[in-house]
C-alpha atoms as a PDB file:
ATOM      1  CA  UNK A   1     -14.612  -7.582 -14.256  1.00  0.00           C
ATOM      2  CA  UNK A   2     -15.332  -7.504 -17.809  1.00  0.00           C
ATOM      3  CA  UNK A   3     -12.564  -6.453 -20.237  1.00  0.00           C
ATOM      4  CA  UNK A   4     -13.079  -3.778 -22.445  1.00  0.00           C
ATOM      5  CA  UNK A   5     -13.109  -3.987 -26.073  1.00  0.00           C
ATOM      6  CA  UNK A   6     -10.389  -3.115 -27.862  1.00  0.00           C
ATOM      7  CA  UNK A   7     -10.441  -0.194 -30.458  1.00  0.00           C
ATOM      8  CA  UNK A   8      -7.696   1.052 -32.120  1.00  0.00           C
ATOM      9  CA  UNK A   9      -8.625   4.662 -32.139  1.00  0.00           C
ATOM     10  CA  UNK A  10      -7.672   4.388 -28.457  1.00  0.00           C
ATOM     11  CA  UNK A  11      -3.900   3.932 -29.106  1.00  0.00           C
ATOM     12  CA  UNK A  12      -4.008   5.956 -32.699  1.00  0.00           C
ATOM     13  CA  UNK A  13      -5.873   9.093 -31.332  1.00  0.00           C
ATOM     14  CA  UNK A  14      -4.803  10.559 -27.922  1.00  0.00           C
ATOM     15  CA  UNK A  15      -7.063  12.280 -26.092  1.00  0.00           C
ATOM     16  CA  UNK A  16      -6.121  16.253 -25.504  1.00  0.00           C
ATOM     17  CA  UNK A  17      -4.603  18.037 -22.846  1.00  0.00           C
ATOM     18  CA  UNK A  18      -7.660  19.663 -21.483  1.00  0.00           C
ATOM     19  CA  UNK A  19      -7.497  23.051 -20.101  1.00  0.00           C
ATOM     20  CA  UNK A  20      -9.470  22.471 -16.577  1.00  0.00           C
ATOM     21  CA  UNK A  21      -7.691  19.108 -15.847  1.00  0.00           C
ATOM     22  CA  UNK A  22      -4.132  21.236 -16.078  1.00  0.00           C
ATOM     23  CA  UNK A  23      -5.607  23.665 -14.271  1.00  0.00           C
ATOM     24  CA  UNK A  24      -6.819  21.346 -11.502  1.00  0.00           C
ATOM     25  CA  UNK A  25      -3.531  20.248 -11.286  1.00  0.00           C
ATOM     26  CA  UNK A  26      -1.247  22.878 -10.936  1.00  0.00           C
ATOM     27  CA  UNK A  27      -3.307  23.995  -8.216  1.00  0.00           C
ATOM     28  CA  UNK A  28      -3.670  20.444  -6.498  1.00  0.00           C
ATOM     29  CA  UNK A  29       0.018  19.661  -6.670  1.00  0.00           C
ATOM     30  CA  UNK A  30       0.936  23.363  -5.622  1.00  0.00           C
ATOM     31  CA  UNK A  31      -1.414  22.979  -2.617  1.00  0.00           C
ATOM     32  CA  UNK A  32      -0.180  19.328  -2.002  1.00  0.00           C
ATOM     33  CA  UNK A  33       3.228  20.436  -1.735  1.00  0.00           C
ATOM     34  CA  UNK A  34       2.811  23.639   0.673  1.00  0.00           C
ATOM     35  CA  UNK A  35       0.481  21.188   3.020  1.00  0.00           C
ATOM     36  CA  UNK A  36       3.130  18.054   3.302  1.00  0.00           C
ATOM     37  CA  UNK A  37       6.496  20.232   3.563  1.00  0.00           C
ATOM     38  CA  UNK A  38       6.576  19.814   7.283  1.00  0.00           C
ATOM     39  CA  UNK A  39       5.706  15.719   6.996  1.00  0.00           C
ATOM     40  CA  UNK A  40       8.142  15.712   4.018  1.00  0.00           C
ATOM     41  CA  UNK A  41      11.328  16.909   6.137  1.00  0.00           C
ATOM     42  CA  UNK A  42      10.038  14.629   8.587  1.00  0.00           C
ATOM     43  CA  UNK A  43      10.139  11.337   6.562  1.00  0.00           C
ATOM     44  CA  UNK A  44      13.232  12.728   4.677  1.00  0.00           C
ATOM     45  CA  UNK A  45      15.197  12.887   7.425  1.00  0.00           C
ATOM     46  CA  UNK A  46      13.636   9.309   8.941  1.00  0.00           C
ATOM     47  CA  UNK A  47      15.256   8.083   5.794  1.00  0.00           C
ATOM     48  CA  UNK A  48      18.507   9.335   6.126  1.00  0.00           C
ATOM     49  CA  UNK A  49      18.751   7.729   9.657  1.00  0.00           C
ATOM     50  CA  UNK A  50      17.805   4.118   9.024  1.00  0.00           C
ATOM     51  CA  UNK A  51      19.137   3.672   5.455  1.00  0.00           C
ATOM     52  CA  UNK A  52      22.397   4.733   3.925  1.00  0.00           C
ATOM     53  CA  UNK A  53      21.902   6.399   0.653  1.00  0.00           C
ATOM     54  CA  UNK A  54      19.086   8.770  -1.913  1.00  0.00           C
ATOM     55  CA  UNK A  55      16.416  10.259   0.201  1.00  0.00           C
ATOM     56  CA  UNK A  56      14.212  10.545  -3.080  1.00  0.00           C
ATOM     57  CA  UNK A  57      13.970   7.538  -5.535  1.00  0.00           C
ATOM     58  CA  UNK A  58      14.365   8.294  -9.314  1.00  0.00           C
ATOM     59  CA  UNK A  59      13.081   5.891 -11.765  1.00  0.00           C
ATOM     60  CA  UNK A  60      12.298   6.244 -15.685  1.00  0.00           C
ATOM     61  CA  UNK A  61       8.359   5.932 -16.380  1.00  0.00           C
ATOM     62  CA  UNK A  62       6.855   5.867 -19.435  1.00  0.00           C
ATOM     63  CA  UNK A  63       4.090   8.656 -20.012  1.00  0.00           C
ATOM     64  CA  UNK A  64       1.500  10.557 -21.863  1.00  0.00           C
ATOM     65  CA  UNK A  65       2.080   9.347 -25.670  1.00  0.00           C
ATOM     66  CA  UNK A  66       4.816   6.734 -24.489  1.00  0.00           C
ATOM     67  CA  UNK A  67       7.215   9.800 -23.708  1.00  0.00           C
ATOM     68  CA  UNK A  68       9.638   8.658 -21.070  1.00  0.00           C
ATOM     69  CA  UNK A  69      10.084  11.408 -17.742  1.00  0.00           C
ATOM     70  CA  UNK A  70      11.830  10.746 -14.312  1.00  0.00           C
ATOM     71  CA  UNK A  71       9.161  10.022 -11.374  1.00  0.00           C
ATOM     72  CA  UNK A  72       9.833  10.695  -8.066  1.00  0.00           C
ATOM     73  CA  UNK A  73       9.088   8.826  -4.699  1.00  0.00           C
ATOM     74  CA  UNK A  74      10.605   9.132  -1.064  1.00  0.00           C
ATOM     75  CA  UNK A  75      13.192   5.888  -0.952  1.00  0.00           C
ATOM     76  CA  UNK A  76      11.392   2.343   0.808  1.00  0.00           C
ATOM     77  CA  UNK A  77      14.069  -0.106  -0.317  1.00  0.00           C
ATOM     78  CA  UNK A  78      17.769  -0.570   0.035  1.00  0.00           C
ATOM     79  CA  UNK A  79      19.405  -0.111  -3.852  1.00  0.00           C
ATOM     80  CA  UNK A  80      20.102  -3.149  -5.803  1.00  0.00           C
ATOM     81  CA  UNK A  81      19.015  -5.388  -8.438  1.00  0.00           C
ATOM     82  CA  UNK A  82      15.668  -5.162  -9.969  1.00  0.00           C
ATOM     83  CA  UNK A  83      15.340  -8.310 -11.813  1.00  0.00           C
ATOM     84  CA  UNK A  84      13.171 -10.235  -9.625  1.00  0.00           C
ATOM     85  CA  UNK A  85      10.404  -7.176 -10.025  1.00  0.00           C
ATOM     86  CA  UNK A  86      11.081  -7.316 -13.647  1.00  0.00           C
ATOM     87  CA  UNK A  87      10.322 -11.143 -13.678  1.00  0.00           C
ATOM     88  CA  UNK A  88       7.420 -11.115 -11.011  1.00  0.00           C
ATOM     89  CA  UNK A  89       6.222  -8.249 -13.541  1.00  0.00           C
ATOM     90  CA  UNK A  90       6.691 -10.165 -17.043  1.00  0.00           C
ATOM     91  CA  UNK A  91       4.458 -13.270 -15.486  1.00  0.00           C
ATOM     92  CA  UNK A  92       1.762 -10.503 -14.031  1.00  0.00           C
ATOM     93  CA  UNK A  93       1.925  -9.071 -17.983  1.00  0.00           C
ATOM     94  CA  UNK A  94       2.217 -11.838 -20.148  1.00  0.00           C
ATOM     95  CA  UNK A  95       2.977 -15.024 -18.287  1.00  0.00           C
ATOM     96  CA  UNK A  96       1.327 -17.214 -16.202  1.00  0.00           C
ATOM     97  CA  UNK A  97      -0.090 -15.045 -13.738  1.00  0.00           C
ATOM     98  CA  UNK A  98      -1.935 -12.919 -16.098  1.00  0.00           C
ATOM     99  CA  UNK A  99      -4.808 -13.390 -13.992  1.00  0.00           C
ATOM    100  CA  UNK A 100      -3.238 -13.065 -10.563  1.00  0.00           C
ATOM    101  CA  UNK A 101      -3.783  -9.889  -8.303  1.00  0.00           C
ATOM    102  CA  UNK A 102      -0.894  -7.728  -8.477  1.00  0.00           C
ATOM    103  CA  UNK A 103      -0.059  -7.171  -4.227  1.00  0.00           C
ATOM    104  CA  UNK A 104       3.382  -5.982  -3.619  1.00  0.00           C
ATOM    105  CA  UNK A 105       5.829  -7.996  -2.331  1.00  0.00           C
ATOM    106  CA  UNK A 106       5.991  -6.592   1.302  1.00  0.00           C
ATOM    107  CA  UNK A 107       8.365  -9.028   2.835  1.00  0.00           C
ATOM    108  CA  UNK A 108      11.086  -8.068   0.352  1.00  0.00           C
ATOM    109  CA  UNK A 109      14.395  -7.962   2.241  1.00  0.00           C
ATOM    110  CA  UNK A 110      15.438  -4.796   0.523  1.00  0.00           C
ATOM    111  CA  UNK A 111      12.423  -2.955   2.268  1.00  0.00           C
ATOM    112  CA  UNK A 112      13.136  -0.381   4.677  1.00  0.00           C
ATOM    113  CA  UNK A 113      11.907  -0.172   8.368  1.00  0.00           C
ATOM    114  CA  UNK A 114       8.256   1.091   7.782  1.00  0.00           C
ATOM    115  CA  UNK A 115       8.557   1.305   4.210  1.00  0.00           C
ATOM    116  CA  UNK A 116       5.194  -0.707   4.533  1.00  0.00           C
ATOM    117  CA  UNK A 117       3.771   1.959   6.515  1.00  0.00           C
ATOM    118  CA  UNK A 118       5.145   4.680   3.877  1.00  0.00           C
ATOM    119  CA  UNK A 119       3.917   2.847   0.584  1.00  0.00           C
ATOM    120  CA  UNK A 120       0.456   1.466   2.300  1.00  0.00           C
ATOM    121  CA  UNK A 121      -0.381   5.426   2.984  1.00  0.00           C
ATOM    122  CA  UNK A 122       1.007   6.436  -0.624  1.00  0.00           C
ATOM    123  CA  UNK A 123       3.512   8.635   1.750  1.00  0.00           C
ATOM    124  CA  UNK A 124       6.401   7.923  -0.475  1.00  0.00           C
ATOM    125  CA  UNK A 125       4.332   9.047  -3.378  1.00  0.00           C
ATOM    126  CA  UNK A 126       3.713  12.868  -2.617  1.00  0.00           C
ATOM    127  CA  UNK A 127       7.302  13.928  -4.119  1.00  0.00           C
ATOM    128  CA  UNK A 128       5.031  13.151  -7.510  1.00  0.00           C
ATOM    129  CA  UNK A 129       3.683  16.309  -6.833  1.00  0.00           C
ATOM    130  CA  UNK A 130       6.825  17.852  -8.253  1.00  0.00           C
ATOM    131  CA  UNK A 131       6.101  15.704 -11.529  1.00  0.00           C
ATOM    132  CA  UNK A 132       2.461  17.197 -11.678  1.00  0.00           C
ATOM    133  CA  UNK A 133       3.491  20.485 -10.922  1.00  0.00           C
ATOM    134  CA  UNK A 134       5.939  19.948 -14.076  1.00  0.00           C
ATOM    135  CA  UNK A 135       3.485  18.639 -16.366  1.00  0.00           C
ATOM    136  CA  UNK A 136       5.103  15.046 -16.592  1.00  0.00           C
ATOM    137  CA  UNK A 137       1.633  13.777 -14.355  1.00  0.00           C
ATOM    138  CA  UNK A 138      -1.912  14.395 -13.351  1.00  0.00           C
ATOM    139  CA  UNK A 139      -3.697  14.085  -9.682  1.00  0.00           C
ATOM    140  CA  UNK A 140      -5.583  11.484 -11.458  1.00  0.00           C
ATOM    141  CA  UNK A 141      -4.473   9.063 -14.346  1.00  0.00           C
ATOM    142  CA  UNK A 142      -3.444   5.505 -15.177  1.00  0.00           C
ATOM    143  CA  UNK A 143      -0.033   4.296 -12.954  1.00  0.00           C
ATOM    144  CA  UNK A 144       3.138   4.859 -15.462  1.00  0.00           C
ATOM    145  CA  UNK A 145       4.657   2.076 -16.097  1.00  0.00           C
ATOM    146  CA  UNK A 146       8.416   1.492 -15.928  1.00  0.00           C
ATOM    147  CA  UNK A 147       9.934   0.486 -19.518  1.00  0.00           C
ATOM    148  CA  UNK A 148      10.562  -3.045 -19.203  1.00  0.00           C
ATOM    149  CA  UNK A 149       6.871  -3.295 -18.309  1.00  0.00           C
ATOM    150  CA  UNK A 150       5.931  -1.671 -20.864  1.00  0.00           C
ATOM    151  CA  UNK A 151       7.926  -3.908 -23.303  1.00  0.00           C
ATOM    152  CA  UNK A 152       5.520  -6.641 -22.277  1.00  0.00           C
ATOM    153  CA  UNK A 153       2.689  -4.907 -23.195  1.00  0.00           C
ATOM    154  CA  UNK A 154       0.344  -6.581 -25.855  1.00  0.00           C
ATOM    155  CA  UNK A 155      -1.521  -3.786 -28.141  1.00  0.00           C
ATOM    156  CA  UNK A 156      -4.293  -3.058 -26.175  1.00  0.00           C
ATOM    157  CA  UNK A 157      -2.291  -2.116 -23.593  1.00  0.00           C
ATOM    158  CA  UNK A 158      -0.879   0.945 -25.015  1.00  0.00           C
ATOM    159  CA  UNK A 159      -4.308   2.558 -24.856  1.00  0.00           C
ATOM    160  CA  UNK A 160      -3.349   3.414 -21.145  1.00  0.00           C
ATOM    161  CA  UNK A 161      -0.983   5.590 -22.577  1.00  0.00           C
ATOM    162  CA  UNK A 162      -3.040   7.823 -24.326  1.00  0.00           C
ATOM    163  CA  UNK A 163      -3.950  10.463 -21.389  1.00  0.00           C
ATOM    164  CA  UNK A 164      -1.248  11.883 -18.956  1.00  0.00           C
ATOM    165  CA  UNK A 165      -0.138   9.076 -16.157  1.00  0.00           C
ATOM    166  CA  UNK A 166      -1.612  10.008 -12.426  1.00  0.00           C
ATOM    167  CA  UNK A 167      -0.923   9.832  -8.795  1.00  0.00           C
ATOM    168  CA  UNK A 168      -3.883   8.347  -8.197  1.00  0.00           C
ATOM    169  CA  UNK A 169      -6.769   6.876 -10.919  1.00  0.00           C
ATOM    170  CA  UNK A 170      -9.811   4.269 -11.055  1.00  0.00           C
ATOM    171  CA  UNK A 171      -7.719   1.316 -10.266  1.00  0.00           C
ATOM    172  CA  UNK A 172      -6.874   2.658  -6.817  1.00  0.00           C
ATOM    173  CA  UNK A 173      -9.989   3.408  -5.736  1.00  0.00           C
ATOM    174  CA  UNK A 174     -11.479   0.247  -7.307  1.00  0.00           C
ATOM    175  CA  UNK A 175      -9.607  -2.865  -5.628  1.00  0.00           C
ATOM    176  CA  UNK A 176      -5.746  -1.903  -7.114  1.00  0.00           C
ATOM    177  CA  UNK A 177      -3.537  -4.744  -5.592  1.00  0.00           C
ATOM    178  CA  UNK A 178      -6.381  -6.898  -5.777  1.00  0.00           C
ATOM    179  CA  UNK A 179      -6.807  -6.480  -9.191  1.00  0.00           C
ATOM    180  CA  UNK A 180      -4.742  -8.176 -11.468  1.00  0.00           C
ATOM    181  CA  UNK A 181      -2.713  -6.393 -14.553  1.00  0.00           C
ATOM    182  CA  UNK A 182      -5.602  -6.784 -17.073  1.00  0.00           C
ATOM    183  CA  UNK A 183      -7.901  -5.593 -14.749  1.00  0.00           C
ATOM    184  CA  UNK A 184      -6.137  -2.759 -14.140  1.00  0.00           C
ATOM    185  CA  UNK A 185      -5.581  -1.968 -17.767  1.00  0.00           C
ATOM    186  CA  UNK A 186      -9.000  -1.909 -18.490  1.00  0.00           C
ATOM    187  CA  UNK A 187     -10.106   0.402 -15.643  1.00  0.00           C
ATOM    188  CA  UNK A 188      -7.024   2.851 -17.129  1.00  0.00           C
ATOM    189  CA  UNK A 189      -8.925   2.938 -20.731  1.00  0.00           C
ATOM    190  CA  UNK A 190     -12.166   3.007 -19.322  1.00  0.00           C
ATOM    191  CA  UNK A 191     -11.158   6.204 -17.648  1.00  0.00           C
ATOM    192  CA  UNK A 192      -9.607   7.367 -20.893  1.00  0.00           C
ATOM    193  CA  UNK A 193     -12.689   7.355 -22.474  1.00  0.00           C
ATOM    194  CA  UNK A 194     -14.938   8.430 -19.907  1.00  0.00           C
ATOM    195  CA  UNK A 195     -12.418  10.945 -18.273  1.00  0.00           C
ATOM    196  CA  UNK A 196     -14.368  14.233 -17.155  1.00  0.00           C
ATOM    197  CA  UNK A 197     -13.783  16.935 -14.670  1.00  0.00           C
ATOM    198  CA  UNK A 198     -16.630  15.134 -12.431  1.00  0.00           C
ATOM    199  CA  UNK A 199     -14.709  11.133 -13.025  1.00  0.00           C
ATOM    200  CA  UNK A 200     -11.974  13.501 -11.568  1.00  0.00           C
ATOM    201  CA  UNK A 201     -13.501  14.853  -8.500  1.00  0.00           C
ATOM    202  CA  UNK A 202     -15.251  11.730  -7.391  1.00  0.00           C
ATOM    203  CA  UNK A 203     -11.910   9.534  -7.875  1.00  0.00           C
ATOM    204  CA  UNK A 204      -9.674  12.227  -5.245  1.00  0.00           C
ATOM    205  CA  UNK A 205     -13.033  11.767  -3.106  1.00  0.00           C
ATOM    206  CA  UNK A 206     -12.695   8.350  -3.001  1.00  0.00           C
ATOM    207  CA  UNK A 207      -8.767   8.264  -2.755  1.00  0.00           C
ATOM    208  CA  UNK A 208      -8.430   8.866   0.930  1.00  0.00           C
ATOM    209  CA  UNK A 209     -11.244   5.968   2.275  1.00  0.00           C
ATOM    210  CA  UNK A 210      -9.490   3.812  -0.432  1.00  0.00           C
ATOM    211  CA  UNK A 211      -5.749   4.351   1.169  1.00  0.00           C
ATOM    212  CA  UNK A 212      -7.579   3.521   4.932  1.00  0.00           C
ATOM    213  CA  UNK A 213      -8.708   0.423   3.645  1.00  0.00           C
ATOM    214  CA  UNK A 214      -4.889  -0.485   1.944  1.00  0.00           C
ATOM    215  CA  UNK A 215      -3.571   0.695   5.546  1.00  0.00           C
ATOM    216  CA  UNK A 216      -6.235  -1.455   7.413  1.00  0.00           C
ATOM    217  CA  UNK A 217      -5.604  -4.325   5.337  1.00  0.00           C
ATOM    218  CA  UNK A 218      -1.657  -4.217   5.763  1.00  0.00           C
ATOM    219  CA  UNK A 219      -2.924  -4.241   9.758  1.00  0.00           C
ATOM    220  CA  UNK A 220      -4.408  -6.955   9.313  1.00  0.00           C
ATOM    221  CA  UNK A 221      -1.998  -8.868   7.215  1.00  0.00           C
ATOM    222  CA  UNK A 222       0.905  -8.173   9.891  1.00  0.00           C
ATOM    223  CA  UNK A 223      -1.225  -9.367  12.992  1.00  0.00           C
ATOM    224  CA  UNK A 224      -2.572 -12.339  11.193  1.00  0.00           C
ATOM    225  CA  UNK A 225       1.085 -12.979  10.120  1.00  0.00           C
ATOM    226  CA  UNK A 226       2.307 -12.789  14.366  1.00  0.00           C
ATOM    227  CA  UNK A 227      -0.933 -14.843  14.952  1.00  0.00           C
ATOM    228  CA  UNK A 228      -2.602 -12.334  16.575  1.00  0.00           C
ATOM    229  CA  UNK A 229      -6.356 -12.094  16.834  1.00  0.00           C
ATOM    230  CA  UNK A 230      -7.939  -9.344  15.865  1.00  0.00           C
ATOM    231  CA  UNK A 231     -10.978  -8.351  18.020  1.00  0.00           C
ATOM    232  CA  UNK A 232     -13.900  -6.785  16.669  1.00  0.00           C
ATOM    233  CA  UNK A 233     -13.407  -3.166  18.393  1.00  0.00           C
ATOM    234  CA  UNK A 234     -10.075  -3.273  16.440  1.00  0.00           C
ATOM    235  CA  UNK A 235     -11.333  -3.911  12.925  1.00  0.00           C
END
């Protein structure tokens, strides 16, 4: 993938708050809410049965402008220290995996029972609807990034920044954990520049068939793990 060019009217000049994508919102994340309660209580109360502790996880993203807000997500992993993701993170940013593909670690002890299932269908990501709803994040927009990711950022990097973070964007319906960090970045700035209410539509389109394929694929990784063969019918 090529890497865009970096301009520094990207980072100096944010683009505006437009009127239809707000609009589009509001009435995607007010739908989106009223359509999951049911599977919400459901997975809520799953959570409260096999883990002790938080239902919802609270973290610190950074957002539209670099303004910090509090994201939500339904809890996949135990509580406890964060410094291996920080590390793993810092060598995907600026280390020496800046050209590795960014998959999630999914045999992290700290992992819930079917957290895999929850994060591969983005199922632990519709409490974000609450941040749309509030302004804090679009349907569609780069991934906010947490603040010690963002203090690896080089400058070009910040250009991400520039429109309002989303639940889901270019770089998940374009590879996403099979891209790596710079990859993703550039998809995030191409979409800041090309961002339209059509880039919009066609990216939710695509949203669904690209979650199937992440579910498929974790399939597929947990049967080849068991040494399983997968027969044709089944793929």
């Amino acid at each position: 993938m090529t890497i865009l060019a970096y301009r520094a009217e990207d980072i100096i000049f944010p683009r505006r708050l437009s009127a239809w994508k707000r609009a589009m919102d509001v009435i995607g994340a007010a739908a989106g809410i009223l359509l999951s309660l049911p599977m919400c209580a459901v997975v809520a109360l799953y959570i409260a049965c096999v883990s002790p502790g938080p239902v919802f996880y609270k973290s610190k993203r950074v957002g539209y402008n670099g303004k910090l807000f509090t994201m939500w997500k339904f809890r996949t992993m135990t509580c406890g220290d964060v410094s291996a993701h920080r590390s793993r993170m810092k060598a995907l940013i600026c280390g020496d995996r800046r050209d590795a593909a960014m998959t999630k670690l999914d045999d992290d002890p700290r992992l819930i029972a079917l957290a895999g299932f929850l994060r591969k269908t983005c199922i632990d990501e519709v409490p974000q609807f609450i941040n749309v709803l509030r302004g804090e994040m679009s349907l569609v927009g780069p991934r906010p990034a947490l603040p010690y990711e963002e203090a690896e950022f080089s400058a070009w990097h910040y250009a991400r920044e520039n429109v309002v973070p989303g639940m889901t964007g270019l770089w998940q319906v374009s590879g996403k954990n099979r891209l790596s960090f710079r990859e993703m970045v550039a998809l995030d700035i191409r979409y800041s520049r090309e961002m339209s209410l059509w880039l919009d539509v066609r990216i939710l389109l695509l949203t669904l068939p690209a979650i199937l394929r992440q579910l498929l694929d974790h399939i597929e990784a947990k049967r080849s793990k068991r040494g399983t063969p997968i027969r044709l019918s089944e793929q």
